[in-house]
Protein backbone atom coordinates (compact mmCIF):
# COMPACT_ATOMS: atom_id res chain seq x y z
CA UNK A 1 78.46 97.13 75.41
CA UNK A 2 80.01 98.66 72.25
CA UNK A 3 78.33 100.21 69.36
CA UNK A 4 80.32 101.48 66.32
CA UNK A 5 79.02 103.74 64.45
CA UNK A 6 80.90 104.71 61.43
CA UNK A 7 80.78 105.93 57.64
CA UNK A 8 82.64 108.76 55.06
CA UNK A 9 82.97 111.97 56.34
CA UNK A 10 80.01 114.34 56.54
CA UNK A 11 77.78 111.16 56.07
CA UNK A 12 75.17 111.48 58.84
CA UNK A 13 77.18 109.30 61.56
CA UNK A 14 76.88 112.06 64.14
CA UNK A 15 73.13 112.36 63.78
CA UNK A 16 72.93 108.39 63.95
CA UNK A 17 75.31 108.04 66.99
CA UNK A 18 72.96 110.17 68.50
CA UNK A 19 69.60 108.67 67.83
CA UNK A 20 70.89 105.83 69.05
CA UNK A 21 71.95 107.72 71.91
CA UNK A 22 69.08 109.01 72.98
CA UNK A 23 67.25 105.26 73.57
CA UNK A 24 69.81 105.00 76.60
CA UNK A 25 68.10 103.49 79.98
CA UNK A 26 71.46 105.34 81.45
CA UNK A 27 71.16 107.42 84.40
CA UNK A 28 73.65 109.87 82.75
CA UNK A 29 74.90 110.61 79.34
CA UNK A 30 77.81 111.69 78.39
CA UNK A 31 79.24 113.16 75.15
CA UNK A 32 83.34 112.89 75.06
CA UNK A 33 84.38 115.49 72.70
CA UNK A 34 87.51 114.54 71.48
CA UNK A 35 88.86 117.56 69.18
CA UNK A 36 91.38 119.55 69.36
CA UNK A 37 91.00 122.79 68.11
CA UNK A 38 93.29 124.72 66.19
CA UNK A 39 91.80 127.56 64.91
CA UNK A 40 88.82 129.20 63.27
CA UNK A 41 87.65 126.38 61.23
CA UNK A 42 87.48 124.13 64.41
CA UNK A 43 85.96 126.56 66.79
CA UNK A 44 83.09 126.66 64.15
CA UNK A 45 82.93 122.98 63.85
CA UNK A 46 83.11 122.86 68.18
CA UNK A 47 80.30 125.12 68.51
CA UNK A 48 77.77 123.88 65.62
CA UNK A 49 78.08 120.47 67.80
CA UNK A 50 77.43 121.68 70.87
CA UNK A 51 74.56 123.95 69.80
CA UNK A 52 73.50 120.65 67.88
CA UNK A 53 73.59 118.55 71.32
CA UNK A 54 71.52 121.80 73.50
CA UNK A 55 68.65 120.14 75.26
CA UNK A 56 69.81 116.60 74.47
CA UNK A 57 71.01 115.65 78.41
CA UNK A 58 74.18 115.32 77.39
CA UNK A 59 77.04 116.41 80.07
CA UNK A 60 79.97 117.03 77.68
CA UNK A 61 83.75 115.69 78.64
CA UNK A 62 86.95 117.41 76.33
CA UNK A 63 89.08 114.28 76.26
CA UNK A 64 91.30 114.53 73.76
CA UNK A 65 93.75 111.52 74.51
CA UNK A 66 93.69 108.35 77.34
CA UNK A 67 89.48 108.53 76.48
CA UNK A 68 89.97 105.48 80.10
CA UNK A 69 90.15 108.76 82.04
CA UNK A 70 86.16 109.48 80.98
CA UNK A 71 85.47 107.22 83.61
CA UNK A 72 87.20 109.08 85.92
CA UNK A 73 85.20 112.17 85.74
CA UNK A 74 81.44 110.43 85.69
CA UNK A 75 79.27 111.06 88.65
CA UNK A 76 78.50 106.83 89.02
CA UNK A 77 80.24 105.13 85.65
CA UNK A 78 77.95 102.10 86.49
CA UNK A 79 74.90 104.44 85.38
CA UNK A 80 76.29 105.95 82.88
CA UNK A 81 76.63 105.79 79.15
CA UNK A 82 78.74 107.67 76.94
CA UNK A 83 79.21 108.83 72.97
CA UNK A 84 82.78 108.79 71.75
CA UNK A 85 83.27 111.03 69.00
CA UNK A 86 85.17 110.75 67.26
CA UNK A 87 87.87 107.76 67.13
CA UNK A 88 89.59 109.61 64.26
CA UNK A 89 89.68 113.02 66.36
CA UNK A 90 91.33 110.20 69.28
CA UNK A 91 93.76 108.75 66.20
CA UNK A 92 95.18 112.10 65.26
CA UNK A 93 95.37 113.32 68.63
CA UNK A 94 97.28 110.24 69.97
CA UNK A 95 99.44 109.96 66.92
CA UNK A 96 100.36 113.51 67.11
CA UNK A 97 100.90 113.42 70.78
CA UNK A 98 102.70 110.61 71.13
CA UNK A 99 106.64 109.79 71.06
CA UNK A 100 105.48 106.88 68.82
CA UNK A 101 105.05 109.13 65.93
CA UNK A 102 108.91 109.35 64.57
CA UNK A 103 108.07 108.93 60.97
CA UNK A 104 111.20 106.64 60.71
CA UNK A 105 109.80 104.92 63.24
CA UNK A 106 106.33 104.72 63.16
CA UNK A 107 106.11 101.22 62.10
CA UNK A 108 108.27 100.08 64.51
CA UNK A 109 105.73 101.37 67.17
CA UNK A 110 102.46 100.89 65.07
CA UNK A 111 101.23 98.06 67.27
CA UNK A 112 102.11 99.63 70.36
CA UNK A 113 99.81 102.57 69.96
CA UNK A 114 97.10 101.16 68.21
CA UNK A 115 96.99 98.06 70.64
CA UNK A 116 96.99 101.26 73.89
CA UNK A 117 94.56 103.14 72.22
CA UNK A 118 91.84 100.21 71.92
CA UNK A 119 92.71 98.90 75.25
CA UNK A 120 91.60 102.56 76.62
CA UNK A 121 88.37 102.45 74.68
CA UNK A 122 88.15 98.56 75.82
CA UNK A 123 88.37 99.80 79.57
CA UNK A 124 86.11 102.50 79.61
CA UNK A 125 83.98 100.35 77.93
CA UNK A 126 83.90 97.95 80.92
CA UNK A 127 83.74 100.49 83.48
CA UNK A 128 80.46 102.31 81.80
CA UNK A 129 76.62 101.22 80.97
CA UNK A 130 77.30 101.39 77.38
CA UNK A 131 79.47 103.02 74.78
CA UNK A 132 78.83 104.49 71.29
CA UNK A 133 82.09 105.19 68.97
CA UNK A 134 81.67 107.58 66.33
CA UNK A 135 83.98 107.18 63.60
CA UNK A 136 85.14 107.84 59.77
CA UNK A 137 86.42 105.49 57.61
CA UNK A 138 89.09 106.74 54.73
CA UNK A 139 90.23 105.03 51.59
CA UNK A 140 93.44 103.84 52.38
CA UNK A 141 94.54 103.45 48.68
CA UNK A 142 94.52 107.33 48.08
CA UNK A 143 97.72 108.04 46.18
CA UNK A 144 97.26 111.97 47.19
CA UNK A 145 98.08 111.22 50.91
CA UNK A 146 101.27 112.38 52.12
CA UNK A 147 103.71 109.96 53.98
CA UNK A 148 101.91 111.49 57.43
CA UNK A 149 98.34 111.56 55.99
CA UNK A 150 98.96 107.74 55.41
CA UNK A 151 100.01 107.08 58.20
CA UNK A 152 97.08 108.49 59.83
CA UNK A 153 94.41 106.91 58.02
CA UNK A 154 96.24 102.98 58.47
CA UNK A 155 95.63 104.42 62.16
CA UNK A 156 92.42 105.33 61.82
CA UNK A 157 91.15 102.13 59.97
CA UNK A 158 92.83 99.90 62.12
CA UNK A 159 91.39 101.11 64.91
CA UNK A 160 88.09 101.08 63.49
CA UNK A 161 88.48 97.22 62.75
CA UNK A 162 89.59 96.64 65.59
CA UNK A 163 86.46 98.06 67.58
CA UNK A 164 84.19 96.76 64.18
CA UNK A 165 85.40 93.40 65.76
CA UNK A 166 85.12 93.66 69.44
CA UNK A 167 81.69 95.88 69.19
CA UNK A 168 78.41 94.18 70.21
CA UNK A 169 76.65 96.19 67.38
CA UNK A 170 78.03 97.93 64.81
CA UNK A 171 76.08 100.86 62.60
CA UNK A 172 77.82 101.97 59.02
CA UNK A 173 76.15 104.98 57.67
């Protein structure tokens, strides 16, 4: 089972994931962290979360990319449930990380990641109790975006629709 949770930035989606969360029947919870962290500003943003998820029961993965391989490291993944967040962290990461992003070729190979990077969320999904998916939705009309920025948000939004269609429930904050 898939739940999407997902909203603007700094919109509450976090705190909603996570009520939901918390109903669980699951033997264990996880939380897959899914950020990178680059400097100051994202150590900050690290730490606030986990001293936000203290006490909760959650048993924290760092997945950054190939989220499939949460399953992997899950004590029994038949009694367990896990939080994704965030699918945009995943986007960025994946884009980044990824031969597919050649900005002169990035359409070219468009379908090809997108289509990898649901499947993995799609698999995990089948292997586990239940999975929530955190994520943001940008406009993707903003003139102000760079060619890369762009680029990243038709990412981001696709994937979002994509798991807005295949999701059994699906929460915008």
């Amino acid at each position: 089972m898939i739940t999407l949770v997902c909203g603007k930035p700094n919109s509450g989606k976090s705190a909603r994931a996570e009520e939901l969360f918390s109903e669980t029947k699951a033997e264990y919870k996880y939380y897959i962290a899914t950020m990178q962290v680059f400097d100051e500003e994202g150590r900050k943003r690290v730490e606030k979360h986990r001293r936000a998820r203290e006490g909760k029961g959650f048993i924290t993965l760092e997945i950054t990319t190939g989220v499939e391989r949460a399953a992997d490291e899950m004590a029994d993944p038949s009694k367990s449930a896990a939080l994704l967040e965030c699918l945009s962290n995943l986007a960025g990461n994946e884009m980044h990380g990824s031969e597919a992003f050649d900005p002169r070729a990035f359409d070219e190979n468009f379908g090809e990641l997108s289509g990898r990077i649901c499947a993995d969320i799609v698999r995990l999904s089948d292997k586990i109790a239940g999975l929530i998916v955190v994520a943001n939705t940008f406009p993707a009309d903003d003139d102000s975006y760079d060619e890369e920025t762009k680029a990243y948000v038709r990412l981001n939004n696709t994937l979002t629709e994509k798991i807005r269609l295949l999701a059994d429930r699906v929460v915008d904050v």
